[in-house]
C-alpha atoms as a PDB file:
ATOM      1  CA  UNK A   1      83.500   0.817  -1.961  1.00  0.00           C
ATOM      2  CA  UNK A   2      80.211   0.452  -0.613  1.00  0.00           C
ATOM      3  CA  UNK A   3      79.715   3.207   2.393  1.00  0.00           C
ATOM      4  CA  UNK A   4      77.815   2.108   5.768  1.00  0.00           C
ATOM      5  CA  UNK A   5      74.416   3.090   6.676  1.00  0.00           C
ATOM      6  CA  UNK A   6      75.511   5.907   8.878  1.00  0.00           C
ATOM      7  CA  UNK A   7      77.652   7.560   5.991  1.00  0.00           C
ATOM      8  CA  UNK A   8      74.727   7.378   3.630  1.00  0.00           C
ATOM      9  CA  UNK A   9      72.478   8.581   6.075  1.00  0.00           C
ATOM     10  CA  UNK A  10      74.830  11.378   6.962  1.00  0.00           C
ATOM     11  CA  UNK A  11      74.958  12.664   2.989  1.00  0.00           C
ATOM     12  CA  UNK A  12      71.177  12.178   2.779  1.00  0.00           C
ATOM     13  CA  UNK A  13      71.265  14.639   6.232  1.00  0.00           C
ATOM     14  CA  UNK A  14      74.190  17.392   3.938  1.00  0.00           C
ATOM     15  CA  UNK A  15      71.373  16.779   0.940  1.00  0.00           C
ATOM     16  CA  UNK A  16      68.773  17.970   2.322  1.00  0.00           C
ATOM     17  CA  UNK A  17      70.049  20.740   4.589  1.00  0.00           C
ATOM     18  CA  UNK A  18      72.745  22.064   3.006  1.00  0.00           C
ATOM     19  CA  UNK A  19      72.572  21.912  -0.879  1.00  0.00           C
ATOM     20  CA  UNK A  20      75.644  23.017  -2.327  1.00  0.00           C
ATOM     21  CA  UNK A  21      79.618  21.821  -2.603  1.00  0.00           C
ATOM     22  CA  UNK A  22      81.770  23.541   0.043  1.00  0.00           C
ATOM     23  CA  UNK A  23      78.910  23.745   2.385  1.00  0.00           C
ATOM     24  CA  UNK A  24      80.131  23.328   6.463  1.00  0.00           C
ATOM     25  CA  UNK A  25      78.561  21.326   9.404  1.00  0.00           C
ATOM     26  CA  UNK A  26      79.652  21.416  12.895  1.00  0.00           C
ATOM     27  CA  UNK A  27      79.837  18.068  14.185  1.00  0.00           C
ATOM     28  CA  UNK A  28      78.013  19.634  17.159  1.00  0.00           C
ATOM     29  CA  UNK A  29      75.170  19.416  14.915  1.00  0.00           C
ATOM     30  CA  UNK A  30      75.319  16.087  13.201  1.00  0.00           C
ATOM     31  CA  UNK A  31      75.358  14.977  17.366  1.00  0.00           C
ATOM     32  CA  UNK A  32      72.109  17.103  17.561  1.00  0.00           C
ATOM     33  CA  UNK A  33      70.750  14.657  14.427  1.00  0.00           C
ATOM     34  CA  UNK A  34      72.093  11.609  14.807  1.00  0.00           C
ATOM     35  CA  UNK A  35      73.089  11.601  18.921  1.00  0.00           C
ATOM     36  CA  UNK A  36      76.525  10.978  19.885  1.00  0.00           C
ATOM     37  CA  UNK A  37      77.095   7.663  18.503  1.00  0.00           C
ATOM     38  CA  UNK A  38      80.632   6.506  17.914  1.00  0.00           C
ATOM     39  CA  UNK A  39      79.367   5.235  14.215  1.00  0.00           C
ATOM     40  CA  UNK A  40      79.041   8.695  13.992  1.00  0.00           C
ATOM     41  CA  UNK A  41      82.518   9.796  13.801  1.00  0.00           C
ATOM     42  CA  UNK A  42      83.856   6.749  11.899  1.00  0.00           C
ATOM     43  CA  UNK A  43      81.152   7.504   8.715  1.00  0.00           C
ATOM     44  CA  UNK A  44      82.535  11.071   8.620  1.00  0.00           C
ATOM     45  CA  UNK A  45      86.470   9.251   8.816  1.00  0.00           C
ATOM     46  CA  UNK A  46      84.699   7.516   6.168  1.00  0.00           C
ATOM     47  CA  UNK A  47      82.959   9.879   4.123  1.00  0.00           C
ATOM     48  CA  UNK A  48      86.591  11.905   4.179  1.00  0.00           C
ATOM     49  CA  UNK A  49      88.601   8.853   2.738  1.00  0.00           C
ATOM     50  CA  UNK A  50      86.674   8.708  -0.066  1.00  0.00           C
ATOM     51  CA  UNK A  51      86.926  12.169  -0.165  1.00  0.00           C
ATOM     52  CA  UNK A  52      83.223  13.290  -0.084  1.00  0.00           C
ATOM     53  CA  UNK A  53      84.253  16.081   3.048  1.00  0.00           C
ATOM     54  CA  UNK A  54      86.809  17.106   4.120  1.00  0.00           C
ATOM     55  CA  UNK A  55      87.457  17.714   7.860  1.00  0.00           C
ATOM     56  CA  UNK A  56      89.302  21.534   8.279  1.00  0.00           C
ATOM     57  CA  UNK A  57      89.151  21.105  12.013  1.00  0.00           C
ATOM     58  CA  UNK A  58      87.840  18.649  14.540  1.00  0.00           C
ATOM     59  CA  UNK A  59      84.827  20.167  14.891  1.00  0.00           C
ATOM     60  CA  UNK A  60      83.892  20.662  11.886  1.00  0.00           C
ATOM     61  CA  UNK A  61      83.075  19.070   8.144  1.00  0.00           C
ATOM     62  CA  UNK A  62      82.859  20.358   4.384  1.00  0.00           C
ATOM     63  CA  UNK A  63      81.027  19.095   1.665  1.00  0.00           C
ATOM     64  CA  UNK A  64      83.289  18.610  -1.596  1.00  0.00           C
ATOM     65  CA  UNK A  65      82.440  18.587  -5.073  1.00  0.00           C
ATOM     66  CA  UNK A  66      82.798  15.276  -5.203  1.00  0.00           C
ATOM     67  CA  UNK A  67      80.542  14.592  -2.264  1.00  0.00           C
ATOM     68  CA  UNK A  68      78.282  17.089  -3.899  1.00  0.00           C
ATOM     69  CA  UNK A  69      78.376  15.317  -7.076  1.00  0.00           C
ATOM     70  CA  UNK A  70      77.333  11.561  -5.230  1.00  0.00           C
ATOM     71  CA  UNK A  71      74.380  13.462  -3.017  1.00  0.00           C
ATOM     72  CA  UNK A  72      73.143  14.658  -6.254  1.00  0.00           C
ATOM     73  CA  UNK A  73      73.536  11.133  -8.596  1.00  0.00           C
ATOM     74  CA  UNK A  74      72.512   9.390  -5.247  1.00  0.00           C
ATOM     75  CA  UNK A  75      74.956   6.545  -6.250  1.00  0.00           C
ATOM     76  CA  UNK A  76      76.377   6.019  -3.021  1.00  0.00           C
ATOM     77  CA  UNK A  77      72.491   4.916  -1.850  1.00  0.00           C
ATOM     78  CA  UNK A  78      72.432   2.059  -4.319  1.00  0.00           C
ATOM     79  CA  UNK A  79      73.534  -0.100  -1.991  1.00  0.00           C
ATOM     80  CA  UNK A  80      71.337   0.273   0.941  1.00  0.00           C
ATOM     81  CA  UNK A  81      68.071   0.315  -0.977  1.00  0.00           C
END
């Protein structure tokens, strides 16, 4: 399944901030990154279907092994470049 721009810009964002599986965001911050676009929450609905995070509470989202595993192969990228 090919992932939308915001969801592969979101993993780039967990890549280079926060470098290792199980790792937590607030979504207060992705808003702080990426402003409070709607996209927003629908590429982290996204990103946890495919099971890259998972979402523990509503404010917050964690970075699975699997998710750390795509961030690392960049594979989920090949689409957008």
């Amino acid at each position: 399944m090919e992932l939308s721009q915001t969801a592969c810009d979101i993993l780039d964002y967990i890549g280079e901030t926060h470098r290792r599986p199980g790792a937590r965001l607030t979504m207060a911050t992705l808003d702080a990154h990426f402003g409070t676009d709607p996209t927003v929450a629908v590429a982290v609905s996204e990103l946890a279907h495919l099971g890259y995070v998972t979402v523990p509470d509503s404010g917050t989202i964690q970075l699975t092994d699997r998710g750390f595993d795509a961030i690392h192969r960049g594979a989920y990228r090949e689409s957008h470049e």
